[in-house]
N, C-alpha and C. Protein backbone atom coordinates (compact mmCIF):
# COMPACT_ATOMS: atom_id res chain seq x y z
N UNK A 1 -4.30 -32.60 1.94
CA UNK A 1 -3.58 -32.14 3.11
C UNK A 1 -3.17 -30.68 2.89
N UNK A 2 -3.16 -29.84 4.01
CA UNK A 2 -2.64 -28.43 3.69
C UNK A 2 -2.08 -28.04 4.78
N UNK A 3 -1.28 -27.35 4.30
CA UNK A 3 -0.27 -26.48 5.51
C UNK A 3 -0.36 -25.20 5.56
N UNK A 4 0.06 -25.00 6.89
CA UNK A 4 0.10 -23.65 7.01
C UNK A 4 1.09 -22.93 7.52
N UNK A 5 1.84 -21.74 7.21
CA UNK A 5 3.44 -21.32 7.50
C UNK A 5 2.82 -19.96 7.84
N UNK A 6 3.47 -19.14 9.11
CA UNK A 6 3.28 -18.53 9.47
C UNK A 6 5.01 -17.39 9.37
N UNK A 7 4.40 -16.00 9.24
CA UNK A 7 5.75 -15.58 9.27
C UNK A 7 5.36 -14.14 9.63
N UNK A 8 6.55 -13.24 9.53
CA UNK A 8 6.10 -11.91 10.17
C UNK A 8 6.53 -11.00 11.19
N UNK A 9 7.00 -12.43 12.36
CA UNK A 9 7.11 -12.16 13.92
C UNK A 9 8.50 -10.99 13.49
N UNK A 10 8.29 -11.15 15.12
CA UNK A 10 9.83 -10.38 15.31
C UNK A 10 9.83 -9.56 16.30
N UNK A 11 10.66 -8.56 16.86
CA UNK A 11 10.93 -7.48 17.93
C UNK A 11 10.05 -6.11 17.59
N UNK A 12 9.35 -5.29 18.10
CA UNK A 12 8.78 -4.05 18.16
C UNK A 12 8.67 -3.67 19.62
N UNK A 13 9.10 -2.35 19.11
CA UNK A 13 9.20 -1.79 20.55
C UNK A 13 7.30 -1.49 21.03
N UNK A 14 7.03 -0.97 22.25
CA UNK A 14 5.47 -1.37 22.72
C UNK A 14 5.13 0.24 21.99
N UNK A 15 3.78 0.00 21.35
CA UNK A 15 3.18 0.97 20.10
C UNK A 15 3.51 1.03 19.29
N UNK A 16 4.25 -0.26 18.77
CA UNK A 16 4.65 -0.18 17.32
C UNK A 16 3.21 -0.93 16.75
N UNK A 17 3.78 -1.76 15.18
CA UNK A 17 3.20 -2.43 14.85
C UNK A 17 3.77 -3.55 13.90
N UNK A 18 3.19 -4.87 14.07
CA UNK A 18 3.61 -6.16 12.68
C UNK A 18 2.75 -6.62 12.35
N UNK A 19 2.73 -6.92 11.04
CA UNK A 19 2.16 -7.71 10.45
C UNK A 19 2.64 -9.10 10.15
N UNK A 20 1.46 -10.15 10.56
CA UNK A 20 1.64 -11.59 10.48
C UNK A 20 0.85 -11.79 9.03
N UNK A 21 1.61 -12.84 8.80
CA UNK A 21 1.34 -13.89 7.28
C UNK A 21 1.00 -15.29 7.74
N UNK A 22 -0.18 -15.95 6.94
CA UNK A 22 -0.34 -17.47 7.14
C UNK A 22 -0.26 -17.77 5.97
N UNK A 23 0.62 -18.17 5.44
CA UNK A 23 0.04 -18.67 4.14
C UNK A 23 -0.02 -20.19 4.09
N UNK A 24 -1.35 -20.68 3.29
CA UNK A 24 -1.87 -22.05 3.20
C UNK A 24 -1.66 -22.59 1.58
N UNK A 25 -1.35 -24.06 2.03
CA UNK A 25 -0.65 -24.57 0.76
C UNK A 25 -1.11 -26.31 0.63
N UNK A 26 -1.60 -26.46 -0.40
CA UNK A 26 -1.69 -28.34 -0.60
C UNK A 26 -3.37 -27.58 -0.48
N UNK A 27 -4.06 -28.47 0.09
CA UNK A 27 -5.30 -28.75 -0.60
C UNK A 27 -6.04 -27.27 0.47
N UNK A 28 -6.53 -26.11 -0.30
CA UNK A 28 -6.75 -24.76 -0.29
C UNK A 28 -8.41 -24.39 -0.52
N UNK A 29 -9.10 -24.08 0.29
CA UNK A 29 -10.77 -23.79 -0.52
C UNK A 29 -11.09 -22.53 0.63
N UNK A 30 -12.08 -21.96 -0.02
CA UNK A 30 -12.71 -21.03 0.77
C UNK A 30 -13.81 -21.48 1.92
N UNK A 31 -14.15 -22.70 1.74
CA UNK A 31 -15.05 -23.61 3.02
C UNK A 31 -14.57 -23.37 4.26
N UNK A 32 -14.06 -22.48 4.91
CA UNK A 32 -13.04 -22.60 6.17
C UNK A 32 -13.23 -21.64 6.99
N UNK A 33 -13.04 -21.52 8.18
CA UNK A 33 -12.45 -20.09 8.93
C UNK A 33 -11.26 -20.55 9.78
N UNK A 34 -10.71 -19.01 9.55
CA UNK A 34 -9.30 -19.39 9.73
C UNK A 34 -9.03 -18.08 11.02
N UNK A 35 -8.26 -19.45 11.96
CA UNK A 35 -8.08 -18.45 13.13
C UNK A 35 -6.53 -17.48 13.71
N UNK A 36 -6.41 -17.33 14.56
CA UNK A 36 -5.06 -16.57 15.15
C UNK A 36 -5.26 -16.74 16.83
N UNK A 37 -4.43 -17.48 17.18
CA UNK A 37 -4.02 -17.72 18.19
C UNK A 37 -2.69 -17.36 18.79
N UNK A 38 -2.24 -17.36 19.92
CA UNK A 38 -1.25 -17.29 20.99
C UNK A 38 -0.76 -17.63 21.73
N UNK A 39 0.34 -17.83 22.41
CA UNK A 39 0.49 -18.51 23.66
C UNK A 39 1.84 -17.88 24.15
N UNK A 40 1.60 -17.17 25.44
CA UNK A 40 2.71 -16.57 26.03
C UNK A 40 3.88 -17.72 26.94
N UNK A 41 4.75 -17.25 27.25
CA UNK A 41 5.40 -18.52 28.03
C UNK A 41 4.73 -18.80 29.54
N UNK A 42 4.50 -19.97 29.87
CA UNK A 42 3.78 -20.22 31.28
C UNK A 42 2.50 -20.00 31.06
N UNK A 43 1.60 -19.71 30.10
CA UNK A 43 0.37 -19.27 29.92
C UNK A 43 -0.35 -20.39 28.86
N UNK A 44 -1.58 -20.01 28.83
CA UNK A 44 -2.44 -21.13 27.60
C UNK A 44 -2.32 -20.68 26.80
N UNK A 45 -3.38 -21.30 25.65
CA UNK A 45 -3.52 -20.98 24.33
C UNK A 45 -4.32 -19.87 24.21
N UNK A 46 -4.43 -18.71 23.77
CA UNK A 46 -5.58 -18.09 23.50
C UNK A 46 -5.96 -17.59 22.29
N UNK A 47 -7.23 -17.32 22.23
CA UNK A 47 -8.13 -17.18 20.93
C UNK A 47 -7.15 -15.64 20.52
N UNK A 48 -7.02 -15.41 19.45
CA UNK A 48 -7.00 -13.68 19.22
C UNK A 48 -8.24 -13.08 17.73
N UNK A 49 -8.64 -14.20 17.60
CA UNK A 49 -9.18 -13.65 16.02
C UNK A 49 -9.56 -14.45 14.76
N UNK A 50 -10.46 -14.16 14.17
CA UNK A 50 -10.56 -15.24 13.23
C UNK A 50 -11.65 -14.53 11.90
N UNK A 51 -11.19 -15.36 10.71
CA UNK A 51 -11.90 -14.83 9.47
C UNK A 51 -13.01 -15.85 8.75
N UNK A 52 -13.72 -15.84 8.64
CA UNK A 52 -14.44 -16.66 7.44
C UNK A 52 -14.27 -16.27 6.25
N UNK A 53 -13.44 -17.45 5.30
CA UNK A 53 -12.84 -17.17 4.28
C UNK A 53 -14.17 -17.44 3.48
N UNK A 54 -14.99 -17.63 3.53
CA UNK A 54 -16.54 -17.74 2.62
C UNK A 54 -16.59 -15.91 2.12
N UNK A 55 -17.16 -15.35 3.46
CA UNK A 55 -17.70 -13.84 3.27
C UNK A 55 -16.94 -13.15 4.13
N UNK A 56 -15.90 -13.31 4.80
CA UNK A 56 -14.98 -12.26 5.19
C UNK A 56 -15.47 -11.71 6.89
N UNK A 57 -15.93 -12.48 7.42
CA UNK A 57 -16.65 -12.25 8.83
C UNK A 57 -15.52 -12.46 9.76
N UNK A 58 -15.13 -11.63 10.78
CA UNK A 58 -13.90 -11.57 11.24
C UNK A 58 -14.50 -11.30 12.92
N UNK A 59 -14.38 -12.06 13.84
CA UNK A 59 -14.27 -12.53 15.52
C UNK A 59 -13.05 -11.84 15.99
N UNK A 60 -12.84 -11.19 16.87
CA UNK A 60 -12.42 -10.86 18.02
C UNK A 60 -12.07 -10.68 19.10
N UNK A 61 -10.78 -11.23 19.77
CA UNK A 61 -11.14 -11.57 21.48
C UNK A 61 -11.03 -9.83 22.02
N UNK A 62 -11.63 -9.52 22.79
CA UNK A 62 -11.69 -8.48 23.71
C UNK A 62 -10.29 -7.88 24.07
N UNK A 63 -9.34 -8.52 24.19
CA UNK A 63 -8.44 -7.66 24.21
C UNK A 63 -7.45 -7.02 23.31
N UNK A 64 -7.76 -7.47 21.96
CA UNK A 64 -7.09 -6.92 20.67
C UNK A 64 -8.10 -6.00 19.79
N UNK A 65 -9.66 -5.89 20.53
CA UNK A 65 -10.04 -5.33 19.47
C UNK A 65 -9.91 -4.27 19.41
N UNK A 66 -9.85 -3.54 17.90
CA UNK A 66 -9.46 -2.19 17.91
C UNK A 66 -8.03 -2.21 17.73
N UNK A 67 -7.20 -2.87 17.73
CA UNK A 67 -5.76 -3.05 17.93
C UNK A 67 -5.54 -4.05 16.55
N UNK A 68 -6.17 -4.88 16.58
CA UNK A 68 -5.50 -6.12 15.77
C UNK A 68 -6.93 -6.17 14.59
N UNK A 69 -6.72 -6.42 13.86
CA UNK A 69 -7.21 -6.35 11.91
C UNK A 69 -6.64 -7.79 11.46
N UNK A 70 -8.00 -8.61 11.42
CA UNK A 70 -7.41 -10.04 10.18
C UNK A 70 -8.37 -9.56 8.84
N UNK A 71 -7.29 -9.78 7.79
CA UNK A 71 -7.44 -10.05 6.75
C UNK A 71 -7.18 -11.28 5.77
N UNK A 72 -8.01 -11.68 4.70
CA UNK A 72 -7.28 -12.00 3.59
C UNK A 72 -6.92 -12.16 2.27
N UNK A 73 -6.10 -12.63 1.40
CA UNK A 73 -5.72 -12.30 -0.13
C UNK A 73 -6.06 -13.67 -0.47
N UNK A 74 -7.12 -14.11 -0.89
CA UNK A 74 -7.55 -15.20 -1.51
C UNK A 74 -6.95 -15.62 -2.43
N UNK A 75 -6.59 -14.81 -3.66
CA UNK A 75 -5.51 -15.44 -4.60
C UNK A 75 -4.62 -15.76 -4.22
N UNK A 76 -3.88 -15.11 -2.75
CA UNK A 76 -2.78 -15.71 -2.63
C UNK A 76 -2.85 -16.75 -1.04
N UNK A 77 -4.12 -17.25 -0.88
CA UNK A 77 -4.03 -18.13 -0.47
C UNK A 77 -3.24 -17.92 1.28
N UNK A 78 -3.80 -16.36 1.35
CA UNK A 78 -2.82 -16.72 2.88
C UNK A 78 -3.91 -15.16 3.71
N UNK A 79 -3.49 -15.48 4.76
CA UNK A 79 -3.95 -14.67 5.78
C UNK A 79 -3.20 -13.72 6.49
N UNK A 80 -3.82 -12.47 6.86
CA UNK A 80 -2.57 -11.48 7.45
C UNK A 80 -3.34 -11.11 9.07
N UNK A 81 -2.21 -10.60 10.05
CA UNK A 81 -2.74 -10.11 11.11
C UNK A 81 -2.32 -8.96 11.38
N UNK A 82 -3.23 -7.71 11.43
CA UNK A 82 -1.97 -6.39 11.20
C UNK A 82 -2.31 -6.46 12.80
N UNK A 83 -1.49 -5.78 13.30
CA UNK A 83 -1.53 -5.52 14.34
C UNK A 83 -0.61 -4.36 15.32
N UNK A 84 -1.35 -3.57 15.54
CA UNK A 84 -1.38 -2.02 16.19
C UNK A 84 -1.47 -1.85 17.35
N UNK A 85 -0.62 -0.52 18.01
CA UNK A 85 -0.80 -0.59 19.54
C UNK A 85 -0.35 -1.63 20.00
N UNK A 86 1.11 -2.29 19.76
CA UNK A 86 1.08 -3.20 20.41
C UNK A 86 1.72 -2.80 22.05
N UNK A 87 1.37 -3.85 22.70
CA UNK A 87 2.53 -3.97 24.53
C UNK A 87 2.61 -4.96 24.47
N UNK A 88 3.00 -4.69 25.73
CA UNK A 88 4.34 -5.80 25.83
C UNK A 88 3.32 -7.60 26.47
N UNK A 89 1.95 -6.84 27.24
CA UNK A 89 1.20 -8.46 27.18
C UNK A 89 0.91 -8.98 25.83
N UNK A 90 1.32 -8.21 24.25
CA UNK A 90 0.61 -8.75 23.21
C UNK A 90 1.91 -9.80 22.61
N UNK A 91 3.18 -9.93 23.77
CA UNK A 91 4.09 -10.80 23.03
C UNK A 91 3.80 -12.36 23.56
N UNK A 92 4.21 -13.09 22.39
CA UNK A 92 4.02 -14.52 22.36
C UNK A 92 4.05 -15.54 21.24
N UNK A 93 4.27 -16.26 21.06
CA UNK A 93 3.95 -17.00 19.93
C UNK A 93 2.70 -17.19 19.42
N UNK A 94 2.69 -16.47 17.91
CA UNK A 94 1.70 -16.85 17.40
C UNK A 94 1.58 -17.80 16.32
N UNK A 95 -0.27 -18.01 16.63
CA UNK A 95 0.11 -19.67 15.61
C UNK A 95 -1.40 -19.22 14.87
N UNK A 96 -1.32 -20.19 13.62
CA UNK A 96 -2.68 -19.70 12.36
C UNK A 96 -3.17 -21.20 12.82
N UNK A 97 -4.50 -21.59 12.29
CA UNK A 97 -5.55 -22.36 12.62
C UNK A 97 -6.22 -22.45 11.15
N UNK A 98 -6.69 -23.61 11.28
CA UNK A 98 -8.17 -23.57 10.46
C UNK A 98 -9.11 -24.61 10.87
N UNK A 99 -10.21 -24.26 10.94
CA UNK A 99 -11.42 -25.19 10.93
C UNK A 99 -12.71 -25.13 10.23
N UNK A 100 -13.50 -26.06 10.00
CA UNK A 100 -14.79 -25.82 9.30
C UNK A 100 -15.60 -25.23 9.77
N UNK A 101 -16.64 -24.25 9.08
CA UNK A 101 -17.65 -23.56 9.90
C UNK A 101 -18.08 -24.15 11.35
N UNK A 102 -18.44 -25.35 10.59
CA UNK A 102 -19.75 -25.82 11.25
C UNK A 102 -19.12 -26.55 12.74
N UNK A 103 -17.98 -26.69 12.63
CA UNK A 103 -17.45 -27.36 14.21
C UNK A 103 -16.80 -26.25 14.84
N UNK A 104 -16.20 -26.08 16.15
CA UNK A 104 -15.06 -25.67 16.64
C UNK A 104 -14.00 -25.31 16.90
N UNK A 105 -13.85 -27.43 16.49
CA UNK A 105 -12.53 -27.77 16.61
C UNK A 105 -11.49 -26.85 15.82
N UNK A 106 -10.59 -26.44 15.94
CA UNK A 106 -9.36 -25.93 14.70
C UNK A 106 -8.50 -27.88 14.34
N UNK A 107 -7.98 -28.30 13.30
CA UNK A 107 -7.79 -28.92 13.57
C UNK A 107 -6.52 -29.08 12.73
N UNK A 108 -5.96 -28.05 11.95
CA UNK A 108 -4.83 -28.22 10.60
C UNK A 108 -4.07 -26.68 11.68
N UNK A 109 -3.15 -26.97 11.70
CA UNK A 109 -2.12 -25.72 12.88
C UNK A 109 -0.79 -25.38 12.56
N UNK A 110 -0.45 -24.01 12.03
CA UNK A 110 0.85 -24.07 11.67
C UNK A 110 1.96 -23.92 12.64
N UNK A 111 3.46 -23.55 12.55
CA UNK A 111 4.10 -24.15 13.22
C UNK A 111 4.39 -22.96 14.56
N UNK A 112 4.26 -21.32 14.20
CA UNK A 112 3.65 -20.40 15.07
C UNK A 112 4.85 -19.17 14.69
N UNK A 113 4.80 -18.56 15.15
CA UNK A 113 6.10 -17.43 14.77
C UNK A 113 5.93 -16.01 15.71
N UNK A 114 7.39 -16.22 16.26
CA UNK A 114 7.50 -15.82 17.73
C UNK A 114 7.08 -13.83 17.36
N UNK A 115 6.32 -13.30 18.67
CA UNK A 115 6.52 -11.55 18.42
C UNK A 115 7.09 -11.44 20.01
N UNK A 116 8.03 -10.23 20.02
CA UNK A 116 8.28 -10.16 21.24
C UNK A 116 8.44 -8.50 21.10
N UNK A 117 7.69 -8.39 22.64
CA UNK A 117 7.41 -6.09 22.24
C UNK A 117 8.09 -5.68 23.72
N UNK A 118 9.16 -4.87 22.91
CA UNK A 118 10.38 -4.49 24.34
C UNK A 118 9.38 -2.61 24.65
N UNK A 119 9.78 -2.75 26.02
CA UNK A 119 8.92 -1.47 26.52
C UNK A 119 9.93 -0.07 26.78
C-alpha cells in the first residue's frame, strides 16, 4: 500500500510562483507515472501534468505549459510541481495521482493541498 501527501499550497499573489511536493510512502517503485491534478470550486477534475518515474517523460495540459515544470527526486521518493506565472484561474486544489503505465486509470490519490492566487 502507498500513500501519497501532498504539500506546498498556499496564497501567491497572480505572477508569483509555488512549488508543490508529493511525497510517496509504503510500498514505492519506479513502475509508475505519476500525475497532478486539480479541481477548482464548482468545476471538475482536471489533468495538469504528469511524469514517468521509469525515464522522466513529463505530459502537459495546454494550459500550464510553459508555466508549470514536474519533476522528481527518486531517492526521496516524492514529486515536485514548480509552478510559474501563476493567475488567478491556476487556483484550486491540488491533488498527486499515480497509475501504471500501461492503464489510465490513476488509482492511489493523495489527500490534495489547497493554492489560492489573489490578483
Amino acid at each position: 500500500q502507498v500513500q501519497l501527501v501532498e504539500s506546498g499550497g498556499g496564497l501567491v499573489q497572480a505572477g508569483g510562483s509555488l512549488r508543490l511536493s508529493c511525497a510517496a510512502s509504503g510500498q514505492t517503485s519506479s513502475g509508475y507515472v505519476m500525475g497532478w491534478f486539480r479541481q477548482a470550486p464548482g468545476k471538475e477534475r482536471e489533468f495538469v501534468g504528469s511524469i514517468n518515474l521509469n525515464d522522466g517523460t513529463t505530459s502537459y495540459a495546454d494550459s500550464v505549459k510553459g508555466r508549470f515544470t514536474i519533476s522528481r527526486d527518486s531517492a526521496k521518493n516524492t514529486m515536485y510541481l514548480q509552478m510559474n506565472s501563476l493567475n488567478v484561474e491556476d487556483a484550486a486544489v491540488y491533488y498527486c495521482a499515480r497509475r501504471r503505465p500501461w492503464t489510465r486509470q490513476y488509482n492511489t490519490w493523495g489527500q490534495g493541498t489547497q493554492v489560492t492566487v489573489s490578483s
